[in-house]
C-alpha atoms as a PDB file:
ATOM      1  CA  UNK A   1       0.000   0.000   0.000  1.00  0.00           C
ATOM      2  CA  UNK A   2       1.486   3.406  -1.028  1.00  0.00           C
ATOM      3  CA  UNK A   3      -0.368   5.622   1.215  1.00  0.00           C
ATOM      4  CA  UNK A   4      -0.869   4.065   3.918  1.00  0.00           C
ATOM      5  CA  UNK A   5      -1.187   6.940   6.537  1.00  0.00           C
ATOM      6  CA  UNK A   6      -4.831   7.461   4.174  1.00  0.00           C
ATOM      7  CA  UNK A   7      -5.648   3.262   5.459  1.00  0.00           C
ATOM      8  CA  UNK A   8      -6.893   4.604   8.853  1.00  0.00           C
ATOM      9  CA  UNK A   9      -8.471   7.989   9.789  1.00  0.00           C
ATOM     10  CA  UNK A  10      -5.352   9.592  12.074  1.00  0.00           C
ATOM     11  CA  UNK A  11      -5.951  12.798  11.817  1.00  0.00           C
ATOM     12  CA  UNK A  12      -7.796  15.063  14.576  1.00  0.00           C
ATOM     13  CA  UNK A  13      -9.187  17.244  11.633  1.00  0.00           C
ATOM     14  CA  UNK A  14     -11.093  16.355   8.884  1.00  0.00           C
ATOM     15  CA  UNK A  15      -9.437  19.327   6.942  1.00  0.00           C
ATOM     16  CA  UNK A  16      -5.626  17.571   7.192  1.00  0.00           C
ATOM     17  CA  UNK A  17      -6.919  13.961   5.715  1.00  0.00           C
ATOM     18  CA  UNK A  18      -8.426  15.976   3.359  1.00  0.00           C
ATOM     19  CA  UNK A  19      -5.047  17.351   2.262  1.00  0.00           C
ATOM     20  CA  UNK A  20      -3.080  14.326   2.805  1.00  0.00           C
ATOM     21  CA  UNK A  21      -5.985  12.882   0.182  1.00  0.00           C
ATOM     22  CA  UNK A  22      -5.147  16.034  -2.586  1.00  0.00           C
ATOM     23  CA  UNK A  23      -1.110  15.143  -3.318  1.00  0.00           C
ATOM     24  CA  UNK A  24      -2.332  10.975  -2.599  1.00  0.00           C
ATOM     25  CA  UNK A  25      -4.776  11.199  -5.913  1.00  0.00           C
ATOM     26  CA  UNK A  26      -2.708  13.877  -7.615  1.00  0.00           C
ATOM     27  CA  UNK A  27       0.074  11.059  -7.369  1.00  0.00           C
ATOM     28  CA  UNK A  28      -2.244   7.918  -8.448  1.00  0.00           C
ATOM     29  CA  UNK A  29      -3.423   9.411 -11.392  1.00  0.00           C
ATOM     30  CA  UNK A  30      -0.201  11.379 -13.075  1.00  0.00           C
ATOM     31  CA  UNK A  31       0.725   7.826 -12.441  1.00  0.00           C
ATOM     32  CA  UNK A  32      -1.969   5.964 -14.038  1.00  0.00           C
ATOM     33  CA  UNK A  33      -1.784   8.060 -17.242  1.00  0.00           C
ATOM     34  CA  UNK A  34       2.157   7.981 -17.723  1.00  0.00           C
ATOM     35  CA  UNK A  35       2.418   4.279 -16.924  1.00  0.00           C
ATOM     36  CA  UNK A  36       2.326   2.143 -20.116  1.00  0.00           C
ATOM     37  CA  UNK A  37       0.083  -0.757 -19.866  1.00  0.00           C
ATOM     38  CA  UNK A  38       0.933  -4.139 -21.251  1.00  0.00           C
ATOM     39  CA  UNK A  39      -1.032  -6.317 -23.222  1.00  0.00           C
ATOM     40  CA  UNK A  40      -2.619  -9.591 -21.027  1.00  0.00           C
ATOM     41  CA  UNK A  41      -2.794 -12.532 -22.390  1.00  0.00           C
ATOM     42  CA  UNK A  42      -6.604 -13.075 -21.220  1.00  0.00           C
ATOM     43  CA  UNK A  43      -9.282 -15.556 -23.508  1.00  0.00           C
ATOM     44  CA  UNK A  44      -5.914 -17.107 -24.878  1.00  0.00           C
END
């Protein structure tokens, strides 16, 4: 698990999950669109 401080609610304030969330998705998805996928070898 990459984030795993987002697993369990730590924080005191909703308002500091809520940033630790921000850079956690901003992170998944530059990654999602950069990675190059390979093709599976599914229904073979």
């Amino acid at each position: 698990m990459n984030h795993r401080r987002l697993a369990q609610d730590y924080e005191a304030h909703p308002h500091h999950s809520e940033a630790m969330i921000h850079p956690a998705m901003i992170n998944l998805v530059t990654r999602r669109i950069t990675t190059e996928t390979t093709p599976t070898r599914r229904g073979l």
